[in-house]
PDB file of N, CA and C in Angstrom:
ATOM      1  N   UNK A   1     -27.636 -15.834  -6.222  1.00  0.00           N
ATOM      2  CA  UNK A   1     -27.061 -14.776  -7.022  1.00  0.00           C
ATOM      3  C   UNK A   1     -27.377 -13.424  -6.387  1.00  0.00           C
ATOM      4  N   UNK A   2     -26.597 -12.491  -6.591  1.00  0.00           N
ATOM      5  CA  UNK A   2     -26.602 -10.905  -5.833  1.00  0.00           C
ATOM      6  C   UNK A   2     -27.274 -10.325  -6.716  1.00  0.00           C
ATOM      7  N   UNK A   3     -28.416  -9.901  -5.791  1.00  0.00           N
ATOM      8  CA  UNK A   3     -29.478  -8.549  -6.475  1.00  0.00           C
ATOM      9  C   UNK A   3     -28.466  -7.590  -6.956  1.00  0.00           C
ATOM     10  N   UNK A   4     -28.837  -7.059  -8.336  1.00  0.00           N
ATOM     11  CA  UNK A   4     -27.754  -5.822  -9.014  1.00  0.00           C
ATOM     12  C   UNK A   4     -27.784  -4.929  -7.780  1.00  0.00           C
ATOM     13  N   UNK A   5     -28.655  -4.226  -6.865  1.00  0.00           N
ATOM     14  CA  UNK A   5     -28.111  -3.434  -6.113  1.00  0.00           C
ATOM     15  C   UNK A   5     -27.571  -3.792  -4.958  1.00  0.00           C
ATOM     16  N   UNK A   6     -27.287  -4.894  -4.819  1.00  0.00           N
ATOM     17  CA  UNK A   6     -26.232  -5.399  -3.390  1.00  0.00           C
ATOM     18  C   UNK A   6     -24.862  -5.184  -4.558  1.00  0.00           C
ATOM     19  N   UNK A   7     -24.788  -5.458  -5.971  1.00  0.00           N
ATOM     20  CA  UNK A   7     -23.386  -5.472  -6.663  1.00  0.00           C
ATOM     21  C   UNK A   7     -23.037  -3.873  -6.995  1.00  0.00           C
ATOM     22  N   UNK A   8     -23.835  -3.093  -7.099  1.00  0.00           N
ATOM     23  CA  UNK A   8     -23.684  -1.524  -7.035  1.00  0.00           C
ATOM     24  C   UNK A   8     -22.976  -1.213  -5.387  1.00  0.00           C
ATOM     25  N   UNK A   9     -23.694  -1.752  -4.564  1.00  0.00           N
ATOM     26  CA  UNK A   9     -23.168  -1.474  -2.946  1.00  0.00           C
ATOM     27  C   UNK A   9     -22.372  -1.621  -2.388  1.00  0.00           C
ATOM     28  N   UNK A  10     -21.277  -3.299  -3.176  1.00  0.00           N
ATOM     29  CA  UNK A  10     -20.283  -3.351  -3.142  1.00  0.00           C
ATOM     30  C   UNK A  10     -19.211  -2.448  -4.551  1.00  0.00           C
ATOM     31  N   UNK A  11     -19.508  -2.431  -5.250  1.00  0.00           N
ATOM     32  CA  UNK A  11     -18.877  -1.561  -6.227  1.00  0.00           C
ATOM     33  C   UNK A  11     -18.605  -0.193  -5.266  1.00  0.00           C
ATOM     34  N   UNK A  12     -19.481   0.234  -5.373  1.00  0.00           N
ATOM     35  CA  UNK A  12     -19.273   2.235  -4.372  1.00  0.00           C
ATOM     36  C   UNK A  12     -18.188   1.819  -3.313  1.00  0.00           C
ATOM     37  N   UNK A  13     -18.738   0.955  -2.251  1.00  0.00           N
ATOM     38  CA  UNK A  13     -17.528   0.689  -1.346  1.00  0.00           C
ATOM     39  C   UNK A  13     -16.233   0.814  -1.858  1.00  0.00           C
ATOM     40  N   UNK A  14     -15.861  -0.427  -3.037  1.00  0.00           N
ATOM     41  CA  UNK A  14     -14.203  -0.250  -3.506  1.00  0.00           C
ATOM     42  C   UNK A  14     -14.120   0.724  -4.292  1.00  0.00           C
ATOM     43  N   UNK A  15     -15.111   1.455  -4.611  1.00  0.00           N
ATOM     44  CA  UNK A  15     -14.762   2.870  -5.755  1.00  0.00           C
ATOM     45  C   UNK A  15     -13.889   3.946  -4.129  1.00  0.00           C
ATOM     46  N   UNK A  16     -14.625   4.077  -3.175  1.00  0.00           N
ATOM     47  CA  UNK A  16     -14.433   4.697  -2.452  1.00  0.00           C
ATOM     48  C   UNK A  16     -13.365   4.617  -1.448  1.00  0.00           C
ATOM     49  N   UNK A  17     -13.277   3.009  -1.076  1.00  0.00           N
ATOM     50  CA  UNK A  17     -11.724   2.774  -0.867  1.00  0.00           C
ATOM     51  C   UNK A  17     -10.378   3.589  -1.626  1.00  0.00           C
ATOM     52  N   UNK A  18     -10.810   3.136  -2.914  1.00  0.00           N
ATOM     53  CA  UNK A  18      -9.481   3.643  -3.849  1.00  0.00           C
ATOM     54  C   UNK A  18      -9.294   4.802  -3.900  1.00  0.00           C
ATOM     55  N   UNK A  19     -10.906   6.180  -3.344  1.00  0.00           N
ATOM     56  CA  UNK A  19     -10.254   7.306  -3.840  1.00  0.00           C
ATOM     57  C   UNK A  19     -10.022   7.553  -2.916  1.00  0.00           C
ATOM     58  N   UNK A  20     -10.101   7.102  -1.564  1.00  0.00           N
ATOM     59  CA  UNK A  20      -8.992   7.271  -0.640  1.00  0.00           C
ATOM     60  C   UNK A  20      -7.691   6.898  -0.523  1.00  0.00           C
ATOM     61  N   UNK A  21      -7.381   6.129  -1.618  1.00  0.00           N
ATOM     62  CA  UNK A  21      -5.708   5.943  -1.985  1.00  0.00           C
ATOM     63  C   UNK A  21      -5.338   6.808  -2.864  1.00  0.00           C
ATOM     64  N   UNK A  22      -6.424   7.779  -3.575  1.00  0.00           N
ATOM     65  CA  UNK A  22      -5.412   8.688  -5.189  1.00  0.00           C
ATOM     66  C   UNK A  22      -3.931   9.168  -4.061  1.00  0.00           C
ATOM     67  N   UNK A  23      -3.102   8.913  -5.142  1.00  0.00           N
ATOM     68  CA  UNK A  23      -1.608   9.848  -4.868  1.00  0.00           C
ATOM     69  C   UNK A  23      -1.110   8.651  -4.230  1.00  0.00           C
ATOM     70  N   UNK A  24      -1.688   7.240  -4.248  1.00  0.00           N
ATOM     71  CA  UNK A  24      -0.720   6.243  -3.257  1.00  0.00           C
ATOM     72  C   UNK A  24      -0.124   5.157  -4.337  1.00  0.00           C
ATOM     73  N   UNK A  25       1.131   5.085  -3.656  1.00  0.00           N
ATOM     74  CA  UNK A  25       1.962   3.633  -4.486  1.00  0.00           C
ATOM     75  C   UNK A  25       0.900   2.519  -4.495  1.00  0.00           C
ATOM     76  N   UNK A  26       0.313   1.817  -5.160  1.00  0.00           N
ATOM     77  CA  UNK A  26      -0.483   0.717  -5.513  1.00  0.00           C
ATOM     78  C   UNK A  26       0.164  -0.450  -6.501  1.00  0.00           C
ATOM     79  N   UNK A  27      -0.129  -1.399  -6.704  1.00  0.00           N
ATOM     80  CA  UNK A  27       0.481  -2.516  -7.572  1.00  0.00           C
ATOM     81  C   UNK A  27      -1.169  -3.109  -8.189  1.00  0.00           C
ATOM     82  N   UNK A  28      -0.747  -2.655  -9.212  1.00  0.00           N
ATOM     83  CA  UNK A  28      -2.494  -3.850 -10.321  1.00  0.00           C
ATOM     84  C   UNK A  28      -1.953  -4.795 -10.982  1.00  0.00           C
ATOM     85  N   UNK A  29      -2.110  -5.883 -10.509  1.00  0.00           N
ATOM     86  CA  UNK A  29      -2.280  -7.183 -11.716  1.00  0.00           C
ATOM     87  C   UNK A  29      -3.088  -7.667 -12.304  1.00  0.00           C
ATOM     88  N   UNK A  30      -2.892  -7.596 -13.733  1.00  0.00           N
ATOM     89  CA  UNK A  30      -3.571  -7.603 -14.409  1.00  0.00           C
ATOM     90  C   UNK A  30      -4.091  -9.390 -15.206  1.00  0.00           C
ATOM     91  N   UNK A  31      -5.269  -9.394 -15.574  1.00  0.00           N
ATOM     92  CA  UNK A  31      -5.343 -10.810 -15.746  1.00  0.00           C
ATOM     93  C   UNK A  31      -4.082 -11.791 -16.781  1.00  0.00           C
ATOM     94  N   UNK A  32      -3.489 -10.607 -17.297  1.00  0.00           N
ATOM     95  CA  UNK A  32      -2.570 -11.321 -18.478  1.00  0.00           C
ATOM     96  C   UNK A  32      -1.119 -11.827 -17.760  1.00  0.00           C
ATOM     97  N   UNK A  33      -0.884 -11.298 -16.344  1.00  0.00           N
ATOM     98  CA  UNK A  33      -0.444 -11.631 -15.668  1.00  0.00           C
ATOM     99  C   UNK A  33       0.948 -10.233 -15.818  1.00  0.00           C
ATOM    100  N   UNK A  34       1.173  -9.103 -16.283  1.00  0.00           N
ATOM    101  CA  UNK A  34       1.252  -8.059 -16.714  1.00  0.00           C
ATOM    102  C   UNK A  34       0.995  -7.127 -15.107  1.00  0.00           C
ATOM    103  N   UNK A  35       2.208  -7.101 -14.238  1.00  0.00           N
ATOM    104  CA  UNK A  35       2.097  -6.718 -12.730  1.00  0.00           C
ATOM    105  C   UNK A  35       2.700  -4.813 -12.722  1.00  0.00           C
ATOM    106  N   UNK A  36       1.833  -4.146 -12.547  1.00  0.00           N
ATOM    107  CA  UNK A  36       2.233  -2.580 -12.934  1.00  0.00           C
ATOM    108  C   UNK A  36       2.031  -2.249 -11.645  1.00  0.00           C
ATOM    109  N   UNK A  37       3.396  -1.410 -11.012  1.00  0.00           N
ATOM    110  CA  UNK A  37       3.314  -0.206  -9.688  1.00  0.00           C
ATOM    111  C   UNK A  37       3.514   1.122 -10.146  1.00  0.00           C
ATOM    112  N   UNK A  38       2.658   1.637  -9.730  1.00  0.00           N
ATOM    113  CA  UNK A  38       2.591   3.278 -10.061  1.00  0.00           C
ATOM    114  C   UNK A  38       1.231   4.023  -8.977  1.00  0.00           C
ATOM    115  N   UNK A  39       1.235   5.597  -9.201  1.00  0.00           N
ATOM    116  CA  UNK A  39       0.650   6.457  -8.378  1.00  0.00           C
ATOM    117  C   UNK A  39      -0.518   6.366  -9.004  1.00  0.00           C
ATOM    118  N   UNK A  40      -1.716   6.198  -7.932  1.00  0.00           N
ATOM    119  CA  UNK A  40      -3.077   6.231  -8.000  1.00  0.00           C
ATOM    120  C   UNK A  40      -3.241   7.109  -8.189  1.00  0.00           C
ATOM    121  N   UNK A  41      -4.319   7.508  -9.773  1.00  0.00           N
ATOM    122  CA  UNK A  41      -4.768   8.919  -9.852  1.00  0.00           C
ATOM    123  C   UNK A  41      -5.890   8.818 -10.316  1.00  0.00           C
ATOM    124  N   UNK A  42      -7.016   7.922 -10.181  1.00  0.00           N
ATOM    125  CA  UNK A  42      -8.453   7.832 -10.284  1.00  0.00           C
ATOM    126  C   UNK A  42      -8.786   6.152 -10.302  1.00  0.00           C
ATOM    127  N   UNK A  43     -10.024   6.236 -10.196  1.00  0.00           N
ATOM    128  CA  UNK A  43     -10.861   4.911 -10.250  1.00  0.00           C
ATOM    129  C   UNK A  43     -12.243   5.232 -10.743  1.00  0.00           C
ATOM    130  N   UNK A  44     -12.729   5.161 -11.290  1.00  0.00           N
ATOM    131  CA  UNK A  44     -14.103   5.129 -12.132  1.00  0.00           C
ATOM    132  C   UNK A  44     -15.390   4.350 -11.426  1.00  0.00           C
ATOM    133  N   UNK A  45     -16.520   4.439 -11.822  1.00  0.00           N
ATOM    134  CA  UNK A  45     -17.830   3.709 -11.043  1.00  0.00           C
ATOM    135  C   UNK A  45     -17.552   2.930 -12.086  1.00  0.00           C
ATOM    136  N   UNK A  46     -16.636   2.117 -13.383  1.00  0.00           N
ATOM    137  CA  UNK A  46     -16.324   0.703 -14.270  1.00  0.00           C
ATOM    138  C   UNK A  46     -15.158   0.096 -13.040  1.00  0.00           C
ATOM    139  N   UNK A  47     -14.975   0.695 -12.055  1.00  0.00           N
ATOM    140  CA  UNK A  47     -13.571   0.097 -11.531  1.00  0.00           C
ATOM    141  C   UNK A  47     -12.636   0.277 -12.746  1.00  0.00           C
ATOM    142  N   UNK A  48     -11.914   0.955 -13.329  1.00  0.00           N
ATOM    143  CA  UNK A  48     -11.425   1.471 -14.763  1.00  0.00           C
ATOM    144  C   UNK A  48     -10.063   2.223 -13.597  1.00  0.00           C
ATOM    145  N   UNK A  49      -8.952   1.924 -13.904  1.00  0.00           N
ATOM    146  CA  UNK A  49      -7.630   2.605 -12.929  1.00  0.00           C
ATOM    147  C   UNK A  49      -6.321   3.274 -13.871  1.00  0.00           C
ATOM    148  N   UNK A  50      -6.626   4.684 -12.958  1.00  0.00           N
ATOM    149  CA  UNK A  50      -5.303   5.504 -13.856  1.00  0.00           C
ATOM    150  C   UNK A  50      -4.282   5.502 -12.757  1.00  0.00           C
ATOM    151  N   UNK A  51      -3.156   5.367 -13.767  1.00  0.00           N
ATOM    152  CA  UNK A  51      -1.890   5.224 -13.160  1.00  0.00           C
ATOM    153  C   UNK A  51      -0.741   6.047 -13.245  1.00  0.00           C
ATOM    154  N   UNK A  52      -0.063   6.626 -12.764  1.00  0.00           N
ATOM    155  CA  UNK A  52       1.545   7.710 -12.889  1.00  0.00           C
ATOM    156  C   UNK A  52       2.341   6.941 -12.752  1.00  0.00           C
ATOM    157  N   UNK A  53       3.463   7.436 -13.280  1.00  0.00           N
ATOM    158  CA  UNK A  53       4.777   7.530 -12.791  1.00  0.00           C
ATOM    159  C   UNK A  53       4.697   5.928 -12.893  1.00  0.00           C
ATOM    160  N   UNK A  54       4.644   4.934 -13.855  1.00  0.00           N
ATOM    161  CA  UNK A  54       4.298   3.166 -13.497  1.00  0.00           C
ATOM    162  C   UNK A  54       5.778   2.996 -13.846  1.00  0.00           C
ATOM    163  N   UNK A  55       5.645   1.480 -13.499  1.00  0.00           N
ATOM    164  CA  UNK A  55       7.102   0.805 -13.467  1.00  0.00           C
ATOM    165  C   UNK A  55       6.710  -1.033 -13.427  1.00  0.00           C
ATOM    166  N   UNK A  56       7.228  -1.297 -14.429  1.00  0.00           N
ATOM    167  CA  UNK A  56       6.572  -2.699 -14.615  1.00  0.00           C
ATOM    168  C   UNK A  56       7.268  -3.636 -13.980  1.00  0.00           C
ATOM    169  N   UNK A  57       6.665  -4.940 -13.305  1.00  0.00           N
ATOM    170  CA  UNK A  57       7.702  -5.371 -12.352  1.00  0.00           C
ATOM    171  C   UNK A  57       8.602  -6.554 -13.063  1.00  0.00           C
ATOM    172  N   UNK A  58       7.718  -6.778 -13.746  1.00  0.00           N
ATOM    173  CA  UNK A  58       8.714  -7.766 -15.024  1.00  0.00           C
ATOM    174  C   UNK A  58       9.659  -7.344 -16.211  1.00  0.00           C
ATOM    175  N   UNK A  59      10.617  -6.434 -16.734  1.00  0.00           N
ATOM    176  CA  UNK A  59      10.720  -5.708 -18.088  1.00  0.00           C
ATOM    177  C   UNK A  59      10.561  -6.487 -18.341  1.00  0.00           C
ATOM    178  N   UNK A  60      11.776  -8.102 -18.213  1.00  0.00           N
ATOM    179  CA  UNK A  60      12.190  -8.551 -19.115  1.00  0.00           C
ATOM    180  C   UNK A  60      10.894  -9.174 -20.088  1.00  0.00           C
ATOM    181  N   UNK A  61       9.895  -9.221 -19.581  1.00  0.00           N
ATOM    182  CA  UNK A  61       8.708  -9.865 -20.355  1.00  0.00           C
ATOM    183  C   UNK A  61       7.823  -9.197 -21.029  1.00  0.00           C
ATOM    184  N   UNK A  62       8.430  -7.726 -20.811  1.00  0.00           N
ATOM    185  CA  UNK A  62       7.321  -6.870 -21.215  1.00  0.00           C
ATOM    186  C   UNK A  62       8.037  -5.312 -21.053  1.00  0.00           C
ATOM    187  N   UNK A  63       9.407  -5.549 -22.097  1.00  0.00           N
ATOM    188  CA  UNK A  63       9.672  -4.681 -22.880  1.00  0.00           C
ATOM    189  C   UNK A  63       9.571  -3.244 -23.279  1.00  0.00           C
ATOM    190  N   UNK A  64       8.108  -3.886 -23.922  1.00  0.00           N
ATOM    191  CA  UNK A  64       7.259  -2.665 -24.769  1.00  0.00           C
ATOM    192  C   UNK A  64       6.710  -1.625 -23.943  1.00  0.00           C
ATOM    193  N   UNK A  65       6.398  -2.225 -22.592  1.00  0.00           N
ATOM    194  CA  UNK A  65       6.207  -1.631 -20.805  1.00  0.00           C
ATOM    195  C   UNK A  65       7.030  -0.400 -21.064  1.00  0.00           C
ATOM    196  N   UNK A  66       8.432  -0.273 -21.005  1.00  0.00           N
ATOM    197  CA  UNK A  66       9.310   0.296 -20.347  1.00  0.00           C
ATOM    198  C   UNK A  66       9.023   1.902 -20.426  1.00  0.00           C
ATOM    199  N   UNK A  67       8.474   1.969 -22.111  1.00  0.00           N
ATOM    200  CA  UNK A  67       8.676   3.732 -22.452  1.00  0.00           C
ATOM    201  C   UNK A  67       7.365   4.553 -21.570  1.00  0.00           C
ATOM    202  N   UNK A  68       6.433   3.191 -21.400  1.00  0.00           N
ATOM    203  CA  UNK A  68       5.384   4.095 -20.709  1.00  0.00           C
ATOM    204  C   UNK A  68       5.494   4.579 -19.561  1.00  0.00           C
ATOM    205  N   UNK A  69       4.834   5.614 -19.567  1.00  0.00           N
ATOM    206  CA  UNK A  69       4.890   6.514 -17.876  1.00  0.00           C
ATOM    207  C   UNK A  69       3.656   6.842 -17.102  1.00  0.00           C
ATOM    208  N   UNK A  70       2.451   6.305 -18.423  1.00  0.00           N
ATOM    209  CA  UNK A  70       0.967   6.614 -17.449  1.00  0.00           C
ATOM    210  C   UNK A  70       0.419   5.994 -18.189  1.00  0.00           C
ATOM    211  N   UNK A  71      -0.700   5.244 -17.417  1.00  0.00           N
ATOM    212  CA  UNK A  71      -1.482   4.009 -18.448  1.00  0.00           C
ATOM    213  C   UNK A  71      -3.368   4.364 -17.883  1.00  0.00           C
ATOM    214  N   UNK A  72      -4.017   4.206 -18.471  1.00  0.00           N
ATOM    215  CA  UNK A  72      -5.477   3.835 -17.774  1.00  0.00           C
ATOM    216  C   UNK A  72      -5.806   2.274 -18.122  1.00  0.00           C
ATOM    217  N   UNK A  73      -6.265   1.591 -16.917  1.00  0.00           N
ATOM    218  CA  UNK A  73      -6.556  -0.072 -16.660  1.00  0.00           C
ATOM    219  C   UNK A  73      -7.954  -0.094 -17.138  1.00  0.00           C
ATOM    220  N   UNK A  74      -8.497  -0.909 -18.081  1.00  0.00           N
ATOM    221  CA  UNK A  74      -9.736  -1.146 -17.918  1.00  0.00           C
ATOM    222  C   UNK A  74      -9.698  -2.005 -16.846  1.00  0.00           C
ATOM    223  N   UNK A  75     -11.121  -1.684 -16.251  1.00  0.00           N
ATOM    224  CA  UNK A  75     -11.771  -2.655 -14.959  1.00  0.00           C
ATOM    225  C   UNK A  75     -11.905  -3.966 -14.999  1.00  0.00           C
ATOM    226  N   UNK A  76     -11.900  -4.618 -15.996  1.00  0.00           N
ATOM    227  CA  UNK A  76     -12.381  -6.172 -16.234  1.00  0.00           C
ATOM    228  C   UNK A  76     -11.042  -6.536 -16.123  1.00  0.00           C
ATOM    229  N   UNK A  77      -9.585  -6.356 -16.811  1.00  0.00           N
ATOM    230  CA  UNK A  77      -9.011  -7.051 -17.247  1.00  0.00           C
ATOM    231  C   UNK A  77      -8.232  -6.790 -15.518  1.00  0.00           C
ATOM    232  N   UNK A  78      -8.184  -6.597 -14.690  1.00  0.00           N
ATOM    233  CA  UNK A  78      -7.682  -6.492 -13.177  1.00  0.00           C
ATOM    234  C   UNK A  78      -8.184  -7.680 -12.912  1.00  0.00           C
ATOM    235  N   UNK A  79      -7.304  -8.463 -12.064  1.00  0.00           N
ATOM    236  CA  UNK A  79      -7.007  -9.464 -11.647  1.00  0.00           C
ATOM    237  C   UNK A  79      -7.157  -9.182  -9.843  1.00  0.00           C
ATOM    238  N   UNK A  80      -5.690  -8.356  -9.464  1.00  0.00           N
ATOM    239  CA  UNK A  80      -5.615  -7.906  -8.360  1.00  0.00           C
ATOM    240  C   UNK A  80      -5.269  -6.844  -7.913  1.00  0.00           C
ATOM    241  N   UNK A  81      -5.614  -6.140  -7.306  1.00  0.00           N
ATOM    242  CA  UNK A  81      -4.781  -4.532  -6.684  1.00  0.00           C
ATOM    243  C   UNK A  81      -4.165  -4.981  -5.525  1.00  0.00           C
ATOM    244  N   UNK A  82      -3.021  -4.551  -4.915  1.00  0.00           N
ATOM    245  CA  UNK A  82      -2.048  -4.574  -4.165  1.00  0.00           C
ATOM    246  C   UNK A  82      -2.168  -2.902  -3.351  1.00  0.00           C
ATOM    247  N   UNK A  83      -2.691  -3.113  -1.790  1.00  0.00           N
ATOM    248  CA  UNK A  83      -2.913  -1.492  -1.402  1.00  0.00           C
ATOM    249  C   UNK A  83      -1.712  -1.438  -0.351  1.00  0.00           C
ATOM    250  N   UNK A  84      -1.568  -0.394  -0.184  1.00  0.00           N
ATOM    251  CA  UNK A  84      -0.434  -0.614   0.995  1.00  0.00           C
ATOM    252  C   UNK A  84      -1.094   0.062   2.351  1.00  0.00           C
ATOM    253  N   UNK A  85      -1.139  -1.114   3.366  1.00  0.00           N
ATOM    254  CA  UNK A  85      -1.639  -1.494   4.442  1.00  0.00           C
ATOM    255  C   UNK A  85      -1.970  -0.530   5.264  1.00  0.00           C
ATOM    256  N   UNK A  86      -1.072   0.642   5.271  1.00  0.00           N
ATOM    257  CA  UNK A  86      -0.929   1.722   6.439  1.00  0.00           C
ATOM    258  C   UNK A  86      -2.413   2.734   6.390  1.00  0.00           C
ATOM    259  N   UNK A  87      -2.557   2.657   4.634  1.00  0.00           N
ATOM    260  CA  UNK A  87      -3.202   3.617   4.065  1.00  0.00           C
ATOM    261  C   UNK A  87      -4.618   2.977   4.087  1.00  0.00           C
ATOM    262  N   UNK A  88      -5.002   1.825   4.126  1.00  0.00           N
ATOM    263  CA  UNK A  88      -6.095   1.439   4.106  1.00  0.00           C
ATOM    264  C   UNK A  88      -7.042   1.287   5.697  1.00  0.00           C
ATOM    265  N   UNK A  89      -8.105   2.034   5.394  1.00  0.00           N
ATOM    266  CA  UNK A  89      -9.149   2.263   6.575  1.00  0.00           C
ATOM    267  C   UNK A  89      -9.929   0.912   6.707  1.00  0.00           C
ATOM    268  N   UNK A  90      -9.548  -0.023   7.174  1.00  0.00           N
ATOM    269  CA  UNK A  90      -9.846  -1.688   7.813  1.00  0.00           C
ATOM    270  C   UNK A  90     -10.962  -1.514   8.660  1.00  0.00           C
ATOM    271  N   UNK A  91     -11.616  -0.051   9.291  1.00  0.00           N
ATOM    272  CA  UNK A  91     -12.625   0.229   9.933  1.00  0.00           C
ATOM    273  C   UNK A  91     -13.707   0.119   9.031  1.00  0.00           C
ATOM    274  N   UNK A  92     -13.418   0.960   8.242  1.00  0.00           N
ATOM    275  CA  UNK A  92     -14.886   1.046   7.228  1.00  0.00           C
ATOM    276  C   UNK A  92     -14.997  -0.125   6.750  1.00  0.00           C
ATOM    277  N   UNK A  93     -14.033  -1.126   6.119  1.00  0.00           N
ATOM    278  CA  UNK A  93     -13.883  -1.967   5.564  1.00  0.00           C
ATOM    279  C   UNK A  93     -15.342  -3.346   6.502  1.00  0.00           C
ATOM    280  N   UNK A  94     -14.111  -3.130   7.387  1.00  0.00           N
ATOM    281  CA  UNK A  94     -15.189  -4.312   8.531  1.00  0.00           C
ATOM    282  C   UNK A  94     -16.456  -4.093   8.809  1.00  0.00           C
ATOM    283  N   UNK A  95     -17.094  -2.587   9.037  1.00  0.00           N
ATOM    284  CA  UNK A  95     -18.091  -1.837   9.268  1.00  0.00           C
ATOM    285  C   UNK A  95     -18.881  -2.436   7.878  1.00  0.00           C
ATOM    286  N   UNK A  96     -18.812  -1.926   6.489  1.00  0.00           N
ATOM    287  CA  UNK A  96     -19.492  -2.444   5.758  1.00  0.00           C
ATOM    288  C   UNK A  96     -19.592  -4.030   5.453  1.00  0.00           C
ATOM    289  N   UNK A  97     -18.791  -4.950   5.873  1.00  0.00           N
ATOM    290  CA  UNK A  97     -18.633  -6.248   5.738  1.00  0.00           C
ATOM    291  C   UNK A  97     -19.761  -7.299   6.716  1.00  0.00           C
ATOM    292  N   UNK A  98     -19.641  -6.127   7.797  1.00  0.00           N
ATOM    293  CA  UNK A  98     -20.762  -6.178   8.729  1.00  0.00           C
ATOM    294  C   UNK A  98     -22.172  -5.737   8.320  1.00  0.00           C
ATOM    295  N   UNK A  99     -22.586  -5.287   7.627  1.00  0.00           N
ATOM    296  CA  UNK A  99     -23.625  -4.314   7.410  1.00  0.00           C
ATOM    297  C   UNK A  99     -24.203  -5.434   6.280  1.00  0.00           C
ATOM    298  N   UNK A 100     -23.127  -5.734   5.152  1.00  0.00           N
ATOM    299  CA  UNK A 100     -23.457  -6.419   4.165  1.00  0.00           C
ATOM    300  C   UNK A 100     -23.988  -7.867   4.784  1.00  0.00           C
ATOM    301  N   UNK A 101     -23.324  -8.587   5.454  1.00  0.00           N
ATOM    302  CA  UNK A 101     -23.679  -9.888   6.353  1.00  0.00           C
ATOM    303  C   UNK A 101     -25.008  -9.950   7.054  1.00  0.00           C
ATOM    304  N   UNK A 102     -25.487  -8.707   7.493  1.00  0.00           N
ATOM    305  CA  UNK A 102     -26.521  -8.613   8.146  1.00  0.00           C
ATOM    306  C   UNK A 102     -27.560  -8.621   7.153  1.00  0.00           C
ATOM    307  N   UNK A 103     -27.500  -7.751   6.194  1.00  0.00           N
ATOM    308  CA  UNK A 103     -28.797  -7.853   5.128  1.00  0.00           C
ATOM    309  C   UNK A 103     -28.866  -8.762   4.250  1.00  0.00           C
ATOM    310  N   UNK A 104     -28.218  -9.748   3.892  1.00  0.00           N
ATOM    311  CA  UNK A 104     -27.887 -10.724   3.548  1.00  0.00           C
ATOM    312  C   UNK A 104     -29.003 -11.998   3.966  1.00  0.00           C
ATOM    313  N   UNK A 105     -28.170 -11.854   5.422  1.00  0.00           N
ATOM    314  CA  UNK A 105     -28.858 -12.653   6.579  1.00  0.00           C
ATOM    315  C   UNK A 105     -30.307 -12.763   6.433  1.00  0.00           C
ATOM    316  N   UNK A 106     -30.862 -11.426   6.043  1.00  0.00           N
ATOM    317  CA  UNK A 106     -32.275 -11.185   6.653  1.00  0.00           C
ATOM    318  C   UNK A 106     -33.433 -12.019   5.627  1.00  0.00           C
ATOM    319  N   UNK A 107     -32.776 -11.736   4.147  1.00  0.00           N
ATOM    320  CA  UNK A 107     -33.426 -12.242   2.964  1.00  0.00           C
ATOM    321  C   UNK A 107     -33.651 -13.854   3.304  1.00  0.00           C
TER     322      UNK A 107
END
């Protein structure tokens, strides 16, 4: 099991990923299966996600979706985020993946 501060270490990492996406097209799916694209406009240390301008990719299932135009995600009920590729720094990514593997290792 992960010492709470190896799960804080990975938390900061994806807090910090994402606020290098605010202002980017993103896709969250959500555990209810409830798939929302809209503009990144925060992420929280709960992983907690605000959204603009959304657009639901299902209406027909979810209707009640349509009138909204900005939602905040609680963190738990995320399933998956969808980043778009161009925008994501795969350096840092690997760099800490590396870093994490190593201290890992050592225990």
């Amino acid at each position: 099991m992960r010492a709470p501060e190896d799960r804080t270490r990975s938390f900061d990492l994806l807090r910090h990923v994402f606020k290098t996406l605010t202002d980017q097209r993103v896709t969250v799916e959500l555990k209810n299966d409830l798939s929302i694209t809209g503009t990144l406009k925060s992420v929280d240390q709960f992983l907690n996600i605000r959204l603009d301008n959304i657009k639901v990719l299902d209406e027909a299932r979810h209707p009640h979706m349509m009138a909204v135009k900005n939602c905040f995600i609680r963190g738990s009920v995320v399933r998956y985020v969808q980043l778009p590729a161009e925008h994501v720094d795969t350096q840092l990514l690997e760099d800490a993946t590396r870093r994490e593997a190593a201290t890992t290792g050592k225990r």
